[in-house]
N, C-alpha and C. Protein backbone atom coordinates (compact mmCIF):
# COMPACT_ATOMS: atom_id res chain seq x y z
N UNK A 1 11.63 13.26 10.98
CA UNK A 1 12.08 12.60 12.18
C UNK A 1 12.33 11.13 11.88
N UNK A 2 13.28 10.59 12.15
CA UNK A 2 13.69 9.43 12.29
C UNK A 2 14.48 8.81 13.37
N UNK A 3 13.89 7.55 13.56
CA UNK A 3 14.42 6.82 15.00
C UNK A 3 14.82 5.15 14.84
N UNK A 4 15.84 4.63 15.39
CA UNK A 4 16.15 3.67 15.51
C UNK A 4 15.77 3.19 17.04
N UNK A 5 15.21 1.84 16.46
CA UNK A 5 14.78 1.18 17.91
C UNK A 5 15.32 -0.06 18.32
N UNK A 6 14.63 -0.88 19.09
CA UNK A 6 15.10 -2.48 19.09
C UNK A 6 14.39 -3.41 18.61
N UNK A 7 13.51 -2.49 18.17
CA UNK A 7 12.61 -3.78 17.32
C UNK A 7 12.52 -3.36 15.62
N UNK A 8 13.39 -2.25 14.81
CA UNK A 8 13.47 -1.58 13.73
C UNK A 8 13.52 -0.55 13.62
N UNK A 9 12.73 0.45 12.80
CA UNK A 9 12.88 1.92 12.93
C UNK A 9 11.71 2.29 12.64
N UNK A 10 11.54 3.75 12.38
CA UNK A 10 10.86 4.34 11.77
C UNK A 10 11.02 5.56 10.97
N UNK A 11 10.27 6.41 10.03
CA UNK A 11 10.78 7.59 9.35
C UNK A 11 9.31 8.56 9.27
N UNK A 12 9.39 9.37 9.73
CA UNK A 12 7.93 10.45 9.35
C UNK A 12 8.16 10.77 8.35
N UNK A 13 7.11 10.44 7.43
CA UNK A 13 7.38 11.08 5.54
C UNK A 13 7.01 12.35 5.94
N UNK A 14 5.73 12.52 6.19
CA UNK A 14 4.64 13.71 5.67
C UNK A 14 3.31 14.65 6.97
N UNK A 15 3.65 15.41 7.42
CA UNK A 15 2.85 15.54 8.70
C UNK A 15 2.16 16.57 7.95
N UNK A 16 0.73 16.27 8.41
CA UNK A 16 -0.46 17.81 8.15
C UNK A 16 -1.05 18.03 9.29
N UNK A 17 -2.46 18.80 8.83
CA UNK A 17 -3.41 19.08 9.97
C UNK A 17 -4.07 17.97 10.79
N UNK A 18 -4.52 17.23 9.85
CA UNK A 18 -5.05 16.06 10.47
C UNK A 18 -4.57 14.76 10.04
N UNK A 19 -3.62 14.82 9.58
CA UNK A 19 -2.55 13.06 9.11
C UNK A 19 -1.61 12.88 9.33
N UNK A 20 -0.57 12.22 9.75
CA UNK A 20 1.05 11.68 9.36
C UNK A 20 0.93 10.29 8.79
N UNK A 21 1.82 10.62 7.98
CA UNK A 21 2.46 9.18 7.61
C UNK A 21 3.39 9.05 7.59
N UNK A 22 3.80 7.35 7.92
CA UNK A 22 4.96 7.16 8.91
C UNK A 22 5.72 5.98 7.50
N UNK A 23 6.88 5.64 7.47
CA UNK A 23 7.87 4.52 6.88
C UNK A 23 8.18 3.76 8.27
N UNK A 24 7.64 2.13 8.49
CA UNK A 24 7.99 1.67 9.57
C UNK A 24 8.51 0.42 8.98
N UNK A 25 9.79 0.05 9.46
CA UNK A 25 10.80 -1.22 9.14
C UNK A 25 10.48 -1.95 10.69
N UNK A 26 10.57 -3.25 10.30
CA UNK A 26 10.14 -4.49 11.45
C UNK A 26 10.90 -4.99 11.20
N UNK A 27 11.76 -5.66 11.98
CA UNK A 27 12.77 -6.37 12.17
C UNK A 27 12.78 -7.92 12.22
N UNK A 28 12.97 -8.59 11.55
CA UNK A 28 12.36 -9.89 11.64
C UNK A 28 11.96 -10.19 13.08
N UNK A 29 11.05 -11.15 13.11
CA UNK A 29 10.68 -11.40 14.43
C UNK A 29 10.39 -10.61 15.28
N UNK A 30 10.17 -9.39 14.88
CA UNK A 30 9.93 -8.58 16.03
C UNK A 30 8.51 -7.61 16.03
N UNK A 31 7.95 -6.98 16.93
CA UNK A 31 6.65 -6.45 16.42
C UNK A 31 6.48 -4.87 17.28
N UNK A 32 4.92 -4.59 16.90
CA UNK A 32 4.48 -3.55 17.83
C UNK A 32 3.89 -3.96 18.92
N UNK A 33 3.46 -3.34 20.11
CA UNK A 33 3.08 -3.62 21.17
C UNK A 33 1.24 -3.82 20.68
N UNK A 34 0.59 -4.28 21.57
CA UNK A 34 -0.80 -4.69 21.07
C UNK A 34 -1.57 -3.51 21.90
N UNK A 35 -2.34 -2.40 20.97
CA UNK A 35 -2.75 -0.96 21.18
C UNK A 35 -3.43 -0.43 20.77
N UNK A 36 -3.91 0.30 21.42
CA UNK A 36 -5.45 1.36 20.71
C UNK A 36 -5.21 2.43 20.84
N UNK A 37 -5.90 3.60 19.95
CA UNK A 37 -5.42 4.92 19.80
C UNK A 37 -7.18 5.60 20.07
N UNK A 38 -7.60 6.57 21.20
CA UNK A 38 -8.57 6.75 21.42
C UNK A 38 -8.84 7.88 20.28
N UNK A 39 -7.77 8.52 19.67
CA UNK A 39 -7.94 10.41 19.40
C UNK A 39 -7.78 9.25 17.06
N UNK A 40 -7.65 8.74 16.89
CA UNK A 40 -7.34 8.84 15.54
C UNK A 40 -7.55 6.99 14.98
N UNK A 41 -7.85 7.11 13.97
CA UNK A 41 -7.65 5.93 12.75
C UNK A 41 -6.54 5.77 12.35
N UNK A 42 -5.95 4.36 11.63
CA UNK A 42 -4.51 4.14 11.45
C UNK A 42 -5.38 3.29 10.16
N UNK A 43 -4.35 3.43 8.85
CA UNK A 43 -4.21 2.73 7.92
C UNK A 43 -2.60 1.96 7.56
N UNK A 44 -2.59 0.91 7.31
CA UNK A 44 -1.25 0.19 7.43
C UNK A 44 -0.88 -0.17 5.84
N UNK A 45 -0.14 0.17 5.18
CA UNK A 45 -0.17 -0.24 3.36
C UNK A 45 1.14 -1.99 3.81
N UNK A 46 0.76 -2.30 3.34
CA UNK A 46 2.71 -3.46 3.55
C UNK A 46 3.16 -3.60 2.27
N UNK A 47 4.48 -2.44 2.56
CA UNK A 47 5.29 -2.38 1.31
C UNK A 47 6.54 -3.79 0.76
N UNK A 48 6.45 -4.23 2.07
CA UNK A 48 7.41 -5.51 1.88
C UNK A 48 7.63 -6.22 2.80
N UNK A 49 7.88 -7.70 2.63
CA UNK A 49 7.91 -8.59 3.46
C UNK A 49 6.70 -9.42 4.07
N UNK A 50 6.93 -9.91 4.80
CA UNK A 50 5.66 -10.95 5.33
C UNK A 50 5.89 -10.83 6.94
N UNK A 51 4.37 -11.41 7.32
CA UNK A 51 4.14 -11.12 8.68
C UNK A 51 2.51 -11.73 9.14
N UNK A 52 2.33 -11.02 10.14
CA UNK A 52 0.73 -11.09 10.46
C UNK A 52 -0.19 -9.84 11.61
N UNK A 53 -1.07 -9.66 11.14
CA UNK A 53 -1.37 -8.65 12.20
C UNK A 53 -2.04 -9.38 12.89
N UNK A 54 -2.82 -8.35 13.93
CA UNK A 54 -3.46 -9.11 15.09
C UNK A 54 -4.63 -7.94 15.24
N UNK A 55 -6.05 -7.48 15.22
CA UNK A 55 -6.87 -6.60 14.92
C UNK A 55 -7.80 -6.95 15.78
N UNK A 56 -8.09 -6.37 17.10
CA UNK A 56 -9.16 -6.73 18.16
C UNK A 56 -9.64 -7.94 17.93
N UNK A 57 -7.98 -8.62 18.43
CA UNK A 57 -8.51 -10.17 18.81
C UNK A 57 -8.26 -11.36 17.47
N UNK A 58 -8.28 -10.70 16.51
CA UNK A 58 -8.31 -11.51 14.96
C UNK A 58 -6.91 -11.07 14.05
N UNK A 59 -6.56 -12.39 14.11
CA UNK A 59 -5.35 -12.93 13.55
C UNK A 59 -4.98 -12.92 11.59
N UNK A 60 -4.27 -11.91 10.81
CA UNK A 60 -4.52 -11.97 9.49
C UNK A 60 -3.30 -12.23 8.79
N UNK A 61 -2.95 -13.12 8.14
CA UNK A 61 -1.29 -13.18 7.54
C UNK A 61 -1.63 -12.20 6.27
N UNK A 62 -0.45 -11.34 6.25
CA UNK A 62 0.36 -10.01 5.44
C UNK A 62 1.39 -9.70 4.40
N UNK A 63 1.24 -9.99 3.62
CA UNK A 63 2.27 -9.29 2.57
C UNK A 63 2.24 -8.01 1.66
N UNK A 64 3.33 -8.00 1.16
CA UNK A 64 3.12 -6.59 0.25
C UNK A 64 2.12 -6.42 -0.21
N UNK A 65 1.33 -5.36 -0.10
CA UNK A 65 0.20 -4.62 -1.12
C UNK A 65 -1.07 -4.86 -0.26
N UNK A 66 -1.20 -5.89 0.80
CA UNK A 66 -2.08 -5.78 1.88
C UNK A 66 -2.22 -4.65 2.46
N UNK A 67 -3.46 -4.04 2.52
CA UNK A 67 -4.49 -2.48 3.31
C UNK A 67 -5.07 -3.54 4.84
N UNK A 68 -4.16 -2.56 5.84
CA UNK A 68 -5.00 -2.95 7.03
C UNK A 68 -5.56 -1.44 7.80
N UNK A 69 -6.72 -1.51 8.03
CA UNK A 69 -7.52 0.08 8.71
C UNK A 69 -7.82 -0.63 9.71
N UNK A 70 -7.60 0.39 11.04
CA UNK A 70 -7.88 -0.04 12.13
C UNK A 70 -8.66 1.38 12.64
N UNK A 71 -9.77 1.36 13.04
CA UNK A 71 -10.94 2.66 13.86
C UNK A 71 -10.15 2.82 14.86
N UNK A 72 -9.82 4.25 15.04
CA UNK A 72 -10.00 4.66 16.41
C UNK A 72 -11.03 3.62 17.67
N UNK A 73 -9.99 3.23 18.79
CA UNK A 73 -10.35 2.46 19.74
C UNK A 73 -9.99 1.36 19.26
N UNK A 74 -9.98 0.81 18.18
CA UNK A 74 -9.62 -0.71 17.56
C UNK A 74 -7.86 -1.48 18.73
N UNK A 75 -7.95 -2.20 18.98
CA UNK A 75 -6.75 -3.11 19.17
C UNK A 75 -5.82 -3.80 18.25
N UNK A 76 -4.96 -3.16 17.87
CA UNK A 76 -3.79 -3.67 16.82
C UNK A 76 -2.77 -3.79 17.13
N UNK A 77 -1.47 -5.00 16.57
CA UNK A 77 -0.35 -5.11 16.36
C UNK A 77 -0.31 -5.57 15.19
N UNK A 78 1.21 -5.67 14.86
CA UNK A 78 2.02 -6.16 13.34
C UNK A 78 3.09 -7.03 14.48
N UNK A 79 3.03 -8.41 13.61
CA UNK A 79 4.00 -8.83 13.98
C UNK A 79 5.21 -9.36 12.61
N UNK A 80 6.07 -8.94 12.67
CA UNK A 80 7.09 -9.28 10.80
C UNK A 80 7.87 -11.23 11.31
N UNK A 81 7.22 -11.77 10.15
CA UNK A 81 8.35 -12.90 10.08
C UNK A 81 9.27 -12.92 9.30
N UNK A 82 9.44 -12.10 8.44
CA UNK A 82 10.49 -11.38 7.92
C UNK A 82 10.45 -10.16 8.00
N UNK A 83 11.66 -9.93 7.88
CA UNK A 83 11.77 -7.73 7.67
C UNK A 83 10.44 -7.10 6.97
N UNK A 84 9.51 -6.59 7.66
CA UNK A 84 8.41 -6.12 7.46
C UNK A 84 8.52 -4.66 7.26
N UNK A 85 8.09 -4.02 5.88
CA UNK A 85 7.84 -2.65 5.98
C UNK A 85 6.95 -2.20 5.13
N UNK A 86 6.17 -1.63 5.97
CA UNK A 86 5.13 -0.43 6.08
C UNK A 86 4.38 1.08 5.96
N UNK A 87 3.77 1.17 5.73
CA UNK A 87 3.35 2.71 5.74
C UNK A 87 2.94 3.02 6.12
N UNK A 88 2.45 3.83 7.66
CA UNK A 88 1.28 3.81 8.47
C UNK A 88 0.52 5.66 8.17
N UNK A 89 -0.69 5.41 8.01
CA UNK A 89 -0.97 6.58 7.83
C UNK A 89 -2.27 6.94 8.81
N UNK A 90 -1.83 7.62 9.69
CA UNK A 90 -2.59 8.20 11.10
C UNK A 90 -3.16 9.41 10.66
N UNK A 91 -4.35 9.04 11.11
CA UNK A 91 -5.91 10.04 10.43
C UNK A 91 -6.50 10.49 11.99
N UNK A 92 -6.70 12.03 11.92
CA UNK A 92 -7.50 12.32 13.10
C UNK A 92 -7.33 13.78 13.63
N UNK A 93 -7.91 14.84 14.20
CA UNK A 93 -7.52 16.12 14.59
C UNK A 93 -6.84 15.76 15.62
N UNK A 94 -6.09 14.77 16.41
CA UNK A 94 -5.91 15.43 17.77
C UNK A 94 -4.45 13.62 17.52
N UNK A 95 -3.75 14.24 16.86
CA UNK A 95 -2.82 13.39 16.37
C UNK A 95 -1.45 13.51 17.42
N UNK A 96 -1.05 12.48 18.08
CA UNK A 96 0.11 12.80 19.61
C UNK A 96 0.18 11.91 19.67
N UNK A 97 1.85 11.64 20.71
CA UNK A 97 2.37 10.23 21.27
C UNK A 97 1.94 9.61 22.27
N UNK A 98 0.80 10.52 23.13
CA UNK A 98 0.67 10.17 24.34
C UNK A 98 -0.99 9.58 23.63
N UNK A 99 -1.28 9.29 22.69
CA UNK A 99 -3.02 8.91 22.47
C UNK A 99 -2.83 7.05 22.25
N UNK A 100 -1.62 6.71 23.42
CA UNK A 100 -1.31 5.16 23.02
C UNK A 100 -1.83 4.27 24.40
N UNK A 101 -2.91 3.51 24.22
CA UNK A 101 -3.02 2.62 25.49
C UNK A 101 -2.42 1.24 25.54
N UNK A 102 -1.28 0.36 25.75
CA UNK A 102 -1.21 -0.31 25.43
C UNK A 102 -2.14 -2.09 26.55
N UNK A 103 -1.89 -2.76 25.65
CA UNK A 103 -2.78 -4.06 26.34
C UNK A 103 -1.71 -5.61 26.01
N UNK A 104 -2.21 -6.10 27.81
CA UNK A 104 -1.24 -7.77 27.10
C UNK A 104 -2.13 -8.27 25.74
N UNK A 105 -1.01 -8.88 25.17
CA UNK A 105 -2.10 -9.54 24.30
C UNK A 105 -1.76 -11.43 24.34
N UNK A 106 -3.13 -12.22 24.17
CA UNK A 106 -3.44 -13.37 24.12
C UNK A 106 -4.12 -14.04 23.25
N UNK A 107 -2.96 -14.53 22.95
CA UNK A 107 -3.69 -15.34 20.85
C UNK A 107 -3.17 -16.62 21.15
């Protein structure tokens, strides 16, 4: 599956029982919404570019070869200051689109 958005894209490499991993392109300047996943864990690889995340509340600048893990319930975004891309790899039995809460965020 692959999708074009307004803030970049994305590509599903690899879906199992309990994982996907995702290819996610960030568009300069542009990001994910600031969110928690109640049902699964997210691991983030950054295959390229620069940026910063944002991790319940705490602010981390990002480049290639940076590991970001976020727990189930955790609060995360990516924000790219350049074309940011990623690997997201979603860990959990009960893996869906609807396991997204999103929150304003204030930094």
């Amino acid at each position: 599956m692959f999708a074009e958005k307004s803030w970049g894209s994305f590509k599903v490499i690899d879906v199992e029982t309990e994982s996907m991993t995702i290819k996610v392109t960030l568009n300069a300047g542009h990001s994910m919404n600031y969110h928690s996943h109640r049902n699964r864990d997210e691991v983030w690889v950054v295959i390229s570019g620069e940026g910063k995340t944002i991790v319940d509340g705490m602010e981390q600048k990002v480049k290639a070869g940076d590991v970001i893990t976020m727990s189930a319930g955790c609060r995360h975004t990516v924000i790219a200051d350049t074309e940011l891309k990623l690997i997201e790899v979603q860990l959990g039995t009960d893996i869906n689109v609807h396991d997204k809460q999103k929150f304003a965020l204030e930094y």
